[in-house]
Structures are given as structure tokens and as C-alpha cells.
Protein backbone atom coordinates (compact mmCIF):
# COMPACT_ATOMS: atom_id res chain seq x y z
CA UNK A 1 46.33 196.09 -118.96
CA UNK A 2 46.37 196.92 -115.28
CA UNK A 3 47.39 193.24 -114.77
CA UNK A 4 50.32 193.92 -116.47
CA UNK A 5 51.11 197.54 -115.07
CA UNK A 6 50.96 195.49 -111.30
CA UNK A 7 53.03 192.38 -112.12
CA UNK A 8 56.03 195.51 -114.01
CA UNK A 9 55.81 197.66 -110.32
CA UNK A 10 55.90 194.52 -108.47
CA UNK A 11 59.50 193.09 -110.29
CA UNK A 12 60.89 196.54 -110.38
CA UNK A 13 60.18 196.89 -106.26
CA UNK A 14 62.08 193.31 -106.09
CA UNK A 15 64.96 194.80 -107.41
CA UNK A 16 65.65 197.02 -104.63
CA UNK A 17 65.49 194.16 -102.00
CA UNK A 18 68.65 192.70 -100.13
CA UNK A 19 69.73 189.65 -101.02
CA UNK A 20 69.40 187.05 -98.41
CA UNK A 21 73.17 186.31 -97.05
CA UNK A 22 74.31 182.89 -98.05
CA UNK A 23 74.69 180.21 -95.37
CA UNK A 24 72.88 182.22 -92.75
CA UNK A 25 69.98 180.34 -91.32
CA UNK A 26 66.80 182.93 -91.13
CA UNK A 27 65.26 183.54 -87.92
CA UNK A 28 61.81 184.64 -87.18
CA UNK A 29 61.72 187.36 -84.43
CA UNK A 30 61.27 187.33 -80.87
CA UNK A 31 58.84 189.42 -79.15
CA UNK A 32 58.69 189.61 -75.56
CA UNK A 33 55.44 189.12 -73.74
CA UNK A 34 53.89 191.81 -71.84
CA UNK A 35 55.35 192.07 -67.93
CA UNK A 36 58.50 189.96 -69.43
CA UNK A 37 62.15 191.44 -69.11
CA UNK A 38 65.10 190.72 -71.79
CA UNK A 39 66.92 189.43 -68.84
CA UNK A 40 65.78 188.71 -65.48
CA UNK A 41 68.10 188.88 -62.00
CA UNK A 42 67.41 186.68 -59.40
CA UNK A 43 65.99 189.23 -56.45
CA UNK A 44 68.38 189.41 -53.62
CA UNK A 45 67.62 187.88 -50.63
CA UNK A 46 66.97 190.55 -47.56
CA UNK A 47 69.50 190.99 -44.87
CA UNK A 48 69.18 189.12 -41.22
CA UNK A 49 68.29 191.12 -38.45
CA UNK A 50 72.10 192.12 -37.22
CA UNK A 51 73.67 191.98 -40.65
CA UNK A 52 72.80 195.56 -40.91
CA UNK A 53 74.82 196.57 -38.07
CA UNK A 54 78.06 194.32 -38.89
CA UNK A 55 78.29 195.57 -42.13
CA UNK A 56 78.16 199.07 -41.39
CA UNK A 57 79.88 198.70 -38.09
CA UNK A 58 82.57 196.29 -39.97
CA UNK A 59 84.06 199.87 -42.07
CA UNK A 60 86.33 200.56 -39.19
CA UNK A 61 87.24 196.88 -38.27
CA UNK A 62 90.64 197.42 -39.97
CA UNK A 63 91.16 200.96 -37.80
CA UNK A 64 93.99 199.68 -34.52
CA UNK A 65 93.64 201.67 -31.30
CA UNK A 66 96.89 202.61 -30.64
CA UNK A 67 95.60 204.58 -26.83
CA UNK A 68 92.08 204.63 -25.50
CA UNK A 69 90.37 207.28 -23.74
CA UNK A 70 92.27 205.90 -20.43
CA UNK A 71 95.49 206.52 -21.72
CA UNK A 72 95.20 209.32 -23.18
CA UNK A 73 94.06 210.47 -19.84
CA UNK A 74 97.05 209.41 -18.22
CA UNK A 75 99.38 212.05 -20.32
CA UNK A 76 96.76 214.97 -20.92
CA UNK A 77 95.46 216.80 -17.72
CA UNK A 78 92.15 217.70 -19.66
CA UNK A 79 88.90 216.15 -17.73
CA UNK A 80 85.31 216.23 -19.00
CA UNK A 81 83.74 218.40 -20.22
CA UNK A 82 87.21 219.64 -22.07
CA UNK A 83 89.19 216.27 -22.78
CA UNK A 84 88.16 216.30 -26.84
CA UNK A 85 90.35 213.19 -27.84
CA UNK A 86 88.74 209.49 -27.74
CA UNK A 87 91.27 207.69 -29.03
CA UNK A 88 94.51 207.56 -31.20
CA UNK A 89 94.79 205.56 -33.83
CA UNK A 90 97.95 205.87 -35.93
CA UNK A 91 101.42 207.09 -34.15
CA UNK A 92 104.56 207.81 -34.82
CA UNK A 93 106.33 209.01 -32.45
CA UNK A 94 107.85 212.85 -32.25
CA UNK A 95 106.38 212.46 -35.86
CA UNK A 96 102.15 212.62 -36.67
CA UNK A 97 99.38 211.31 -35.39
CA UNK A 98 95.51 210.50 -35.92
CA UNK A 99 93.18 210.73 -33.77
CA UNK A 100 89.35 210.59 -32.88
CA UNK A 101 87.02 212.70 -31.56
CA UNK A 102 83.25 210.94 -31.18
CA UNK A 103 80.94 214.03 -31.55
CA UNK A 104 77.82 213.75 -29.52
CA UNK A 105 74.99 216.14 -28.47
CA UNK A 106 75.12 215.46 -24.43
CA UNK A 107 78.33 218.03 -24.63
CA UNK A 108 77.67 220.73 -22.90
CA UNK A 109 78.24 223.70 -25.14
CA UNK A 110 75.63 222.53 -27.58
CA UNK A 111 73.41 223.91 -24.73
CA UNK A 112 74.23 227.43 -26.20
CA UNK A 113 75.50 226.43 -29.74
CA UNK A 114 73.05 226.94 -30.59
CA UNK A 115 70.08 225.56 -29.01
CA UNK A 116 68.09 224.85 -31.66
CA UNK A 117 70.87 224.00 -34.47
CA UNK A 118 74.04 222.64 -32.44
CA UNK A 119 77.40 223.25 -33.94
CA UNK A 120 80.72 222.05 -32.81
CA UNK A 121 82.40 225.63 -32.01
CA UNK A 122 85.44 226.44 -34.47
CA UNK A 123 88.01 227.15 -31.29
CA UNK A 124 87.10 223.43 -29.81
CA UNK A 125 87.81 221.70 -32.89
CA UNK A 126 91.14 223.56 -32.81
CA UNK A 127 91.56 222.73 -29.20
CA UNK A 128 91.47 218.60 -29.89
CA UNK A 129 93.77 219.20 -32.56
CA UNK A 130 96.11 220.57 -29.90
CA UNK A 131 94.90 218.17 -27.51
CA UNK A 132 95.93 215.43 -30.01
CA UNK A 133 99.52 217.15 -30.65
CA UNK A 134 99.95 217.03 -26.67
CA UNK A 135 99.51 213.49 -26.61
CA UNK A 136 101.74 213.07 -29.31
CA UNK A 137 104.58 215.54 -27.81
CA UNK A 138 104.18 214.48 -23.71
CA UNK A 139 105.27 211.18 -25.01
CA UNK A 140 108.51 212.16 -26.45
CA UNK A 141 111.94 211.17 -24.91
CA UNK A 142 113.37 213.69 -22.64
CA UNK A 143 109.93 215.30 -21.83
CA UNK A 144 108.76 215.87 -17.83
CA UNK A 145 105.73 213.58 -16.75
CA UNK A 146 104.69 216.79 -14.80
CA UNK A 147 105.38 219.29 -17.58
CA UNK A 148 102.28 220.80 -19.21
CA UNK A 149 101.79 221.44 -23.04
CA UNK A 150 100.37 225.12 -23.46
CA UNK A 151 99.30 227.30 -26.47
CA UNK A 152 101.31 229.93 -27.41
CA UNK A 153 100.25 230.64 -31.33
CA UNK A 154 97.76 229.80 -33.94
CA UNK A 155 97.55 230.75 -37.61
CA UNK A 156 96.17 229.75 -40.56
CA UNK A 157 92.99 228.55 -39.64
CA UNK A 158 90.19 227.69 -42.03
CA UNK A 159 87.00 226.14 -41.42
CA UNK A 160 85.48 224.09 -44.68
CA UNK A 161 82.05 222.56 -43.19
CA UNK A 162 80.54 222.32 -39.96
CA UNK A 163 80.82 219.56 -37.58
CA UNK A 164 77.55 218.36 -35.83
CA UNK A 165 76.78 215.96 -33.32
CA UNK A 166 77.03 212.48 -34.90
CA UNK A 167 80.02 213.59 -36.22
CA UNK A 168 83.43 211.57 -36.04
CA UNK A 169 85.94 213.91 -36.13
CA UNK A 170 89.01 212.23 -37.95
CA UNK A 171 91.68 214.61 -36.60
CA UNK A 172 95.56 214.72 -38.14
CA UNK A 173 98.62 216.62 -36.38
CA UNK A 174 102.06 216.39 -37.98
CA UNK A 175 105.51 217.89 -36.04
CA UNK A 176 107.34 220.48 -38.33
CA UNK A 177 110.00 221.56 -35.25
CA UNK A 178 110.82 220.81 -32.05
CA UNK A 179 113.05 222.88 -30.09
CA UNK A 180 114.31 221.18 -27.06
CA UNK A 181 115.96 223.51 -25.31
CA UNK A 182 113.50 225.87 -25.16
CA UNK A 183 110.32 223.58 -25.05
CA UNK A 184 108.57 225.02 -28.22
CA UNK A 185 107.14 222.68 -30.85
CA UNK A 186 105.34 223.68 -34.07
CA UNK A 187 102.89 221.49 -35.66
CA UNK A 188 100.38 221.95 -38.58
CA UNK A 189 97.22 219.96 -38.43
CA UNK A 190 93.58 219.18 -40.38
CA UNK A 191 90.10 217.20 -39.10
CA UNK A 192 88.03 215.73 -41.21
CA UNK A 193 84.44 214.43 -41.25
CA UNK A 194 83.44 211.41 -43.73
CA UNK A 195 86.15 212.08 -45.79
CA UNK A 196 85.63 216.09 -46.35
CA UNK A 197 87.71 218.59 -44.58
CA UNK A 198 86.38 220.15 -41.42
CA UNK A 199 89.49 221.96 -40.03
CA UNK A 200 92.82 223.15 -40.84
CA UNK A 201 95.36 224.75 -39.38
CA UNK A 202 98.83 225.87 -40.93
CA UNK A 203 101.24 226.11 -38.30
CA UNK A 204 100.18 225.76 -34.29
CA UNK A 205 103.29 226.68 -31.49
CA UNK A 206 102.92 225.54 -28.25
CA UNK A 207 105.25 225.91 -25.40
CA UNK A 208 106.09 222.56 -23.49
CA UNK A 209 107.77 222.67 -19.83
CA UNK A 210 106.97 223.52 -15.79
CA UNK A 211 104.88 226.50 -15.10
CA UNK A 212 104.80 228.14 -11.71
């Protein structure tokens, strides 16, 4: 009797199984061994001593000096410790340009801010933006050699991070106006550091001419 009771569970239990698909081979399952993954990568192969360097170093191989530090000199009166342009490296001229300032901590005013957490002081980062507007201005047709490119207003100034030594500061100027005959230029301008905004400035006037 209980014979019989099994074999009746055991058919009705049958009838509830899938059918095996036609024409598809059955495979027995894999299981992985222990320490064994799906699908292995071959381990990449550590840098050379020096590849380090040319591959960081290599970021800015497509960035064209346009003037170095010398000739920037040559058109700006501005002499260490105050000469806050390095270079210039997109220019069009009486137009924009771009240029760099190399942040580092043997500046002097890091001496006082602040000694113990230096900061690149909001007015300086405003005065290489001007500094890079005079280059771009001094160079336009019709200017003096000798005339000298002076501040006359600022506003809409905003500061967004700080700028530390180590810093590149990636600095922007753009003309707006340019009055000729009475030697006053507006600009607006922005500096940035890796890619986030530093500075910005809405609208800077400067007066451009011979001073007694």
C-alpha cells in the first residue's frame, strides 16, 4: 500500500517538471574553484622610472607659448616681487588673451598670508589679471612704448576658491571697449585653477597713456 501511495506522488511531481527543449544539447554546470575569477586580466606591467613624469608632464605638451617671462618683461614695467604673469599662451590681438601665473610659496607675501596657511591674496590675483590685460593692450597699434597702463576701476569681483601655492593660475582677459582718444579700455576677465573658477571680474577700466 505505501508502495503504491510513493510510486502515485512520485508521477504526479513529474508532471510539474519542464520539458527538456528539443535539439538543445544539456550541459552539466561549471563551478569555479576556490581563488579562481570568471575572467582573469592580464596585470599591467608597472611604469619605468621617468614615465611618471612624461605622462603627467605631457598634459600641457599641446599648450604654445605665445611670450615668455622675457617678453612679457619687455612691455610691462612690473619687476619681482610684483610681475604676476609667466607666460601667455593664446593671443589675439586688441581681442583676449590667456595667460599663466605659476603659484609658488618663495613669494613674498605668503610670509604674512598667512604664515601658517598661505593664500594667494584676492587683490593680487586681480592685479595679474590686469597685468595680463596690459600685455595684451601695450601691444596694440597706435599705443606709446613709454606709455603706462594704470587702474582706474574695478567691479564685479567674486572670489569662488582659494588659490595656494602649487597653484597654476589659468588667467583669461577679454577687451569689451577701447577708447583711443582718450586712452581708456574696459575689459572683463576670470582665473581659474584645474579647471574650477578662482577669480572673476565683470568689467575692469584702466587708463592707458603718459603720466607726469
Amino acid at each position: 500500500m505505501k508502495l503504491a501511495i510513493l510510486t502515485a506522488l512520485l508521477g504526479t511531481a513529474a508532471a510539474f517538471l519542464p520539458a527538456p527543449l528539443s535539439g538543445v544539447p544539456h550541459r552539466a554546470p561549471t563551478f569555479l574553484r576556490e581563488g579562481e575569477d570568471a575572467a582573469e586580466e592580464p596585470a599591467a606591467e608597472p611604469e619605468a622610472f621617468g614615465d611618471a613624469s612624461k605622462r603627467i608632464s605631457g598634459l600641457t605638451s599641446g599648450v604654445e607659448t605665445i611670450f615668455t617671462s622675457e617678453e612679457i618683461s619687455r612691455v610691462l614695467p612690473h619687476r619681482y616681487p610684483f610681475l604676476l604673469v609667466d607666460k601667455v599662451v593664446e593671443y589675439e590681438a586688441g581681442k583676449k588673451a590667456v595667460g599663466i601665473k605659476c603659484v609658488t610659496v618663495n613669494e613674498p607675501q605668503f610670509t604674512g598670508h598667512f604664515p601658517d596657511k598661505p593664500i594667494m591674496p584676492g587683490v593680487l590675483q586681480v592685479e595679474a589679471l590686469a597685468q595680463l590685460c596690459g600685455v595684451m593692450c601695450l601691444r596694440m597699434e597706435g599705443i606709446d612704448p613709454e606709455a603706462l597702463f594704470l587702474f582706474a576701476g574695478v567691479d564685479g569681483v567674486k572670489w569662488k576658491r582659494p588659490v595656494v601655492p602649487g597653484d597654476t593660475l589659468v588667467m583669461e582677459v577679454e577687451l569689451k571697449k577701447w577708447n583711443a582718444r582718450f586712452g581708456l579700455a574696459k575689459a572683463s576677465a576670470i582665473a581659474t585653477v584645474d579647471g574650477e573658477v578662482a577669480c572673476e571680474v565683470k568689467q575692469m577700466t584702466f587708463a592707458v597713456g603718459k603720466f607726469d
